[in-house]
Every structure is written in C-alpha cells, then in structure tokens.
Protein backbone atom coordinates (compact mmCIF):
# COMPACT_ATOMS: atom_id res chain seq x y z
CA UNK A 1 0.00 0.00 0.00
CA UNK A 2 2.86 2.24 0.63
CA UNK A 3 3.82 2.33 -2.76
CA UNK A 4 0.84 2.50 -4.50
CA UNK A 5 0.54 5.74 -2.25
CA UNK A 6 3.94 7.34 -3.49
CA UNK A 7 2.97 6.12 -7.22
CA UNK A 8 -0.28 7.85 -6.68
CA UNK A 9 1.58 11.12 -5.39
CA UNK A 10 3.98 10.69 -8.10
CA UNK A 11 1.63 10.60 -10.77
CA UNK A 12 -1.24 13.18 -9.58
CA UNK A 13 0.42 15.77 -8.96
CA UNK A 14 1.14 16.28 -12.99
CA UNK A 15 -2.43 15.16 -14.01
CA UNK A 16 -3.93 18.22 -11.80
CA UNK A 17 -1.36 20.89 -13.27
CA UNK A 18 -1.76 19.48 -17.01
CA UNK A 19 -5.63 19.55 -16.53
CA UNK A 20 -5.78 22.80 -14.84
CA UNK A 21 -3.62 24.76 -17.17
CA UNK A 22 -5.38 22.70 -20.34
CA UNK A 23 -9.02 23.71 -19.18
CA UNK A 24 -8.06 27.04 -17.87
CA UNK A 25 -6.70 27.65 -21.39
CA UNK A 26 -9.76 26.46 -23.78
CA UNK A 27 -12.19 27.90 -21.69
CA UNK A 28 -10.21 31.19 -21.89
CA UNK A 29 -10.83 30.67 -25.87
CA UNK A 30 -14.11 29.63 -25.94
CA UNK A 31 -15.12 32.81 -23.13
CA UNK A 32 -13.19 35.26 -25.41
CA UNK A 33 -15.14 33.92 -28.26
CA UNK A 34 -18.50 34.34 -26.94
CA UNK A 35 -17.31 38.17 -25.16
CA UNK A 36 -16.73 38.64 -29.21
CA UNK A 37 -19.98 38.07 -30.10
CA UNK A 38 -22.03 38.92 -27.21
CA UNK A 39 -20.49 41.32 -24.83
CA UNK A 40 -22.53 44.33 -26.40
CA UNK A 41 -25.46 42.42 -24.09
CA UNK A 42 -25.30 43.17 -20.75
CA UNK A 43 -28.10 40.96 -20.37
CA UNK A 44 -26.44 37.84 -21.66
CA UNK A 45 -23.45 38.03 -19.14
CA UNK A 46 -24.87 35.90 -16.92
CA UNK A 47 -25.82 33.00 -19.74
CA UNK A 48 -22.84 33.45 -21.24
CA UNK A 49 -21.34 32.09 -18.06
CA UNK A 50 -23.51 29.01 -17.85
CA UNK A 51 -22.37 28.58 -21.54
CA UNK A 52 -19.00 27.72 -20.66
CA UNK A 53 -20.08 25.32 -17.76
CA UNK A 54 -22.03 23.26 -20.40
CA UNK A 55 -18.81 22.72 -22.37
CA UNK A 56 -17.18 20.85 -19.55
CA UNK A 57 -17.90 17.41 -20.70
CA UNK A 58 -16.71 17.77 -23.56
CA UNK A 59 -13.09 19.37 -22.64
CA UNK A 60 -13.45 16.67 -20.21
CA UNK A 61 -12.94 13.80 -22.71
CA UNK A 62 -11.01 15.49 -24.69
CA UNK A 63 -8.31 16.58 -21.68
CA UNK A 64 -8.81 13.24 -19.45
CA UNK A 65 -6.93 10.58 -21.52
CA UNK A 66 -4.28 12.91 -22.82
CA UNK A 67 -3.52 14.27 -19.26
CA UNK A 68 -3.69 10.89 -17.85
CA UNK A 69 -1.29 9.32 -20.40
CA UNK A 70 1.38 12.04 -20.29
CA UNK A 71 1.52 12.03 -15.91
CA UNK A 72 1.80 8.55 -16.57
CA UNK A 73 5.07 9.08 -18.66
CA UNK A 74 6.35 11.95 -16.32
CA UNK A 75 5.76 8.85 -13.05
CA UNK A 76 7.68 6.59 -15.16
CA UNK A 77 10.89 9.07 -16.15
CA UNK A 78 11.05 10.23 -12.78
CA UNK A 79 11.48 6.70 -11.26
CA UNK A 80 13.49 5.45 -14.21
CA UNK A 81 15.68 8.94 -13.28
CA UNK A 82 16.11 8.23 -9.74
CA UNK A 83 17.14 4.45 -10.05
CA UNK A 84 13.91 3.55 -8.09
CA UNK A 85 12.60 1.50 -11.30
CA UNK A 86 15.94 -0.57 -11.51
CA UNK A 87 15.72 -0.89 -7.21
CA UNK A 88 11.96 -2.22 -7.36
CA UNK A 89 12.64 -4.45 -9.88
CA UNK A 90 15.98 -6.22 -8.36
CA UNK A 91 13.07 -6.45 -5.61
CA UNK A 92 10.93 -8.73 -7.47
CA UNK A 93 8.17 -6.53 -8.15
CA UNK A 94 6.31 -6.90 -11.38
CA UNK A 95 5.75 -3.44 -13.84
CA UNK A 96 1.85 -4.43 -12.91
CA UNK A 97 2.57 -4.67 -9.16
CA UNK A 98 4.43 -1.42 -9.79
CA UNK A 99 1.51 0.57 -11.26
CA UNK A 100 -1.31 -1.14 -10.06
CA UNK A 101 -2.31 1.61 -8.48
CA UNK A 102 -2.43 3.68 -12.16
CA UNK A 103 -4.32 0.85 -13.51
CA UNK A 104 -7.19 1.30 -10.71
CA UNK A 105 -7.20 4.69 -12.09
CA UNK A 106 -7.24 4.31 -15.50
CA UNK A 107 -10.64 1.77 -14.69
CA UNK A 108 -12.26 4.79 -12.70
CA UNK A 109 -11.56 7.24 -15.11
CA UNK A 110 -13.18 5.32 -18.17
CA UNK A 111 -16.02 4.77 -16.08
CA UNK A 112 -16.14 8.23 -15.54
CA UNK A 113 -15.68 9.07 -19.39
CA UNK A 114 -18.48 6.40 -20.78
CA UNK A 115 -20.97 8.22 -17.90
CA UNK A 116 -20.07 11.45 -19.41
CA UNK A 117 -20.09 10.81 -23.16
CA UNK A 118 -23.40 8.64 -22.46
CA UNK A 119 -25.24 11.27 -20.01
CA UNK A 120 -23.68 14.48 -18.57
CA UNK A 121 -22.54 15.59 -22.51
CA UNK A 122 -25.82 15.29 -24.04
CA UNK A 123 -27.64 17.17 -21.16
CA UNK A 124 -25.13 19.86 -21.15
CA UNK A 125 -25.57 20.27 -24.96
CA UNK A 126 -29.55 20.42 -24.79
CA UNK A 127 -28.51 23.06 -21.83
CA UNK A 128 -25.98 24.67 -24.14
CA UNK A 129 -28.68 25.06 -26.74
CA UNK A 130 -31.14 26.35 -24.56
CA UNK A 131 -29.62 29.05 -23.58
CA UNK A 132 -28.11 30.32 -26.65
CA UNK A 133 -31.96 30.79 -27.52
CA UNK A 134 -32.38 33.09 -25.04
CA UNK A 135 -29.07 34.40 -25.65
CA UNK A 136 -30.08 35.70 -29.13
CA UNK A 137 -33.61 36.73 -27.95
CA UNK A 138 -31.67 39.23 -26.04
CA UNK A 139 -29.44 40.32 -28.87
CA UNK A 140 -32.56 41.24 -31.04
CA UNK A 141 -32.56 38.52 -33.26
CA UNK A 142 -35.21 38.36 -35.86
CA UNK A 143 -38.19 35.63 -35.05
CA UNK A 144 -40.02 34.38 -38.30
CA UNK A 145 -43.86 34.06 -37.49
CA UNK A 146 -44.81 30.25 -36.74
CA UNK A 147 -47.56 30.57 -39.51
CA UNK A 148 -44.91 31.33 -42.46
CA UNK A 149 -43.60 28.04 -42.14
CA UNK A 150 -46.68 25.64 -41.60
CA UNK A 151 -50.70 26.03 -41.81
CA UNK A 152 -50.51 24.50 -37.96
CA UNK A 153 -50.61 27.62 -35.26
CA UNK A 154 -46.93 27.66 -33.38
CA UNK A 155 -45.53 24.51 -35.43
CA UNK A 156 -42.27 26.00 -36.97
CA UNK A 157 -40.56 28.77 -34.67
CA UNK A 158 -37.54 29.96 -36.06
CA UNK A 159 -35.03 32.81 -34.75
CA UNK A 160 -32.22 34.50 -36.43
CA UNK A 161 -29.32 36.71 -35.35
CA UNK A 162 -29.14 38.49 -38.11
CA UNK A 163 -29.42 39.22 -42.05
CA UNK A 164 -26.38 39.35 -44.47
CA UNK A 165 -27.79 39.55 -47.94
CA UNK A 166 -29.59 37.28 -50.51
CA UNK A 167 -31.72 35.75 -47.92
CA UNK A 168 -28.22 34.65 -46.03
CA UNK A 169 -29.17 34.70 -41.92
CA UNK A 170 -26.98 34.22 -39.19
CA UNK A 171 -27.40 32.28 -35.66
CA UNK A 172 -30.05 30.38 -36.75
CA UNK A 173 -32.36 28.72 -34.41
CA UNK A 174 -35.33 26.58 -35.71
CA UNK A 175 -37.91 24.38 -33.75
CA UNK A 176 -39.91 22.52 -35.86
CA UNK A 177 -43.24 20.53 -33.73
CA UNK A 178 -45.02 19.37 -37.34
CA UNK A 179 -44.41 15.84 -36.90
CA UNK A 180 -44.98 13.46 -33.15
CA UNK A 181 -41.26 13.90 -32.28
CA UNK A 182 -40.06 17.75 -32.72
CA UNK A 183 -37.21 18.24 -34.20
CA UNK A 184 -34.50 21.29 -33.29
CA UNK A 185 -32.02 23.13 -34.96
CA UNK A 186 -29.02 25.17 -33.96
CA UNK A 187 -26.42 26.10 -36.95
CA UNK A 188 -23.98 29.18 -37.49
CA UNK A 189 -25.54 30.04 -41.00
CA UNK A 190 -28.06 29.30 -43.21
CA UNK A 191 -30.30 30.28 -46.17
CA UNK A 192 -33.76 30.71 -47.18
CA UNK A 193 -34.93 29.40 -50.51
CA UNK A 194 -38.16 29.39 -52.63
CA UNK A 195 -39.45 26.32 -53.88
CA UNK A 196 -42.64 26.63 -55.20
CA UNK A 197 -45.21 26.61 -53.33
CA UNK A 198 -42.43 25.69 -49.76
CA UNK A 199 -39.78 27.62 -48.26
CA UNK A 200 -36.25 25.68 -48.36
CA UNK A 201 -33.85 26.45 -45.12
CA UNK A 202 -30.26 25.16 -45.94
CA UNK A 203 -28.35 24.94 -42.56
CA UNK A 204 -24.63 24.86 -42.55
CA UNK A 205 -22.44 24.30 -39.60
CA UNK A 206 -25.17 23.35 -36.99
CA UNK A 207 -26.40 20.62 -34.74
CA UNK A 208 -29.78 18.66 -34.74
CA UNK A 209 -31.84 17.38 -31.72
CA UNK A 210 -35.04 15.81 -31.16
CA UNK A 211 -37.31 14.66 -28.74
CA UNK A 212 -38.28 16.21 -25.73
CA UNK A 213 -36.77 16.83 -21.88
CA UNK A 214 -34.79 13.93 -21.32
CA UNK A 215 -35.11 12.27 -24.26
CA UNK A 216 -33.77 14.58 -26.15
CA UNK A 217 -30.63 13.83 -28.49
C-alpha cells in the first residue's frame, strides 16, 4: 500500500497541473469567443457564463486521456531517473505490481468518461442550446412568425441573429413541432430558398436534436 501511495503522489500531482492549465486555457478561448460576439449584451453576461459550464464534458474527454497518459510518462521518467525502477525491480516486483495503483485509475476514469459521453454531454448540450436561444432573444434577433412556415398555429418557430444579404441569416435557431417527435435546430448560418409553393432552409455548420426533456438527443 505504501507504494501505490507514493505512485499515486507521483503521478497526480502532474495530471492536476496538465488539466488545470489545459481547461483554464480552452475555456479562456471559448469565453473570449463568446465576449466577441455577445459582450454588447449586458443581459447575456450571466448566460454566457452558464455557456462555458455546459462545455465541460466535452473538454473533459477530450483533456482526461491525454492528461492521464502524459503524468503517466512523467511517473515513469522520474522513477526510471532516480534508479527507483531498476531498485523495485531487483526487488521482485512486477511493472503491474508497480503501477497497479495507475491501472485502478485508468478503470475509474473510463467509467467516468463512458458516464459522461453517455449522459452528462448530451444534457449539457440540450442546456448549451437552450440558452443560446435566449441568448439571441436578447441580442434582437429576428423571429419568423410560426404561420410562415406551416398552416398548424406555433408549429415551426424559427429565430435568427441576423441578415447578411440574398436571404443569407446568421445564428439560426429553428424548432420545428409538425411531426410526433419535434425536431430542433441550432447552426452558425443558413439560407432561405423558394421552392414553389415551400420555403427551403439550408443549414450549414449546426447541430440537430429531437425529442423532448430527457429524451432529447
């Protein structure tokens, strides 16, 4: 037990500091990103803050692995620098015996990354979505009236940031409750086209959900 305690110490120590300094630095980029866009609402400030919380899953399991691997190379060069590999070894002690303690962890922490990817990610993104509605409805974007888009009363609700030209739109949010399951959309850009007798919306860089509460995905 004593040495699985120093391997422990040895090896989280570096896996704090790498995580700390990688989070602190993307979520420095993704805040400056959103200041960018939306610090002219004073409003907003407050969302924008819960923004960034809902992005922690996924710099989770992107950080996790990477920060676990590389404080598992710093544990090994600083025992293989200080002769303690070579001494526990003439000791008899297996390289699993050694790090059996890093294995445990490595178990936990994919535990911990399947819960994430399969629960806490997908709630956080509904979250994330949610509030950059009301995000834009404080910026002014433009709402399109639900009866444009379908003879049914509130089927099709879609808001917009803003208007570049040629029926181009920015921040494009679009809720669509015509069929059992409704269906939302969140995308960076898009464009409205006449078809006949039906309006086309051509969504680029943008996410899809549907279902409701819980469900949703």
């Amino acid at each position: 037990m004593t040495l699985d305690r120093y391997i422990l110490r040895l090896w989280l120590g570096p896996f704090l500091g790498g995580m700390a300094i990688v989070l602190g630095t993307l979520l420095l980029g993704r805040a400056l990103r959103l200041i960018a866009e939306f610090g002219d609402v004073h409003q907003a400030w407050s969302l924008v803050g819960e923004l960034l919380t809902t992005a922690l899953p996924y710099l989770f399991i992107l950080t996790i692995p990477m920060a676990f691997f590389l404080s598992m190379q710093n544990t090994i060069t600083t025992l293989q620098q200080n002769s303690e590999m070579d001494a526990l070894r003439a000791s008899g002690l297996s390289y699993f015996r050694i790090f059996r303690m890093l294995f445990i962890v490595a178990v936990g922490l994919f535990l911990l990354l399947t819960w994430t990817a399969m629960q806490w990610m997908p709630q956080s993104e509904l979250n994330a979505n949610n509030l950059m509605v009301k995000i834009y409805q404080l910026k002014g974007g433009v709402t399109f009236a639900p009866k444009r888009f379908s003879q049914s009363q509130h089927a099709v609700t879609v808001y917009v940031e803003g208007e570049r030209k040629n029926n181009h739109y920015q921040g494009i949010m679009l809720e669509d409750r015509r069929q059992a399951i409704p269906v939302f959309y969140l995308a960076e850009e898009g464009v409205f086209r006449s078809t006949g007798m039906q309006l086309m919306l051509l969504l680029r860089h943008g996410t899809r959900l549907e279902g409701r509460g819980k469900n949703q995905r």
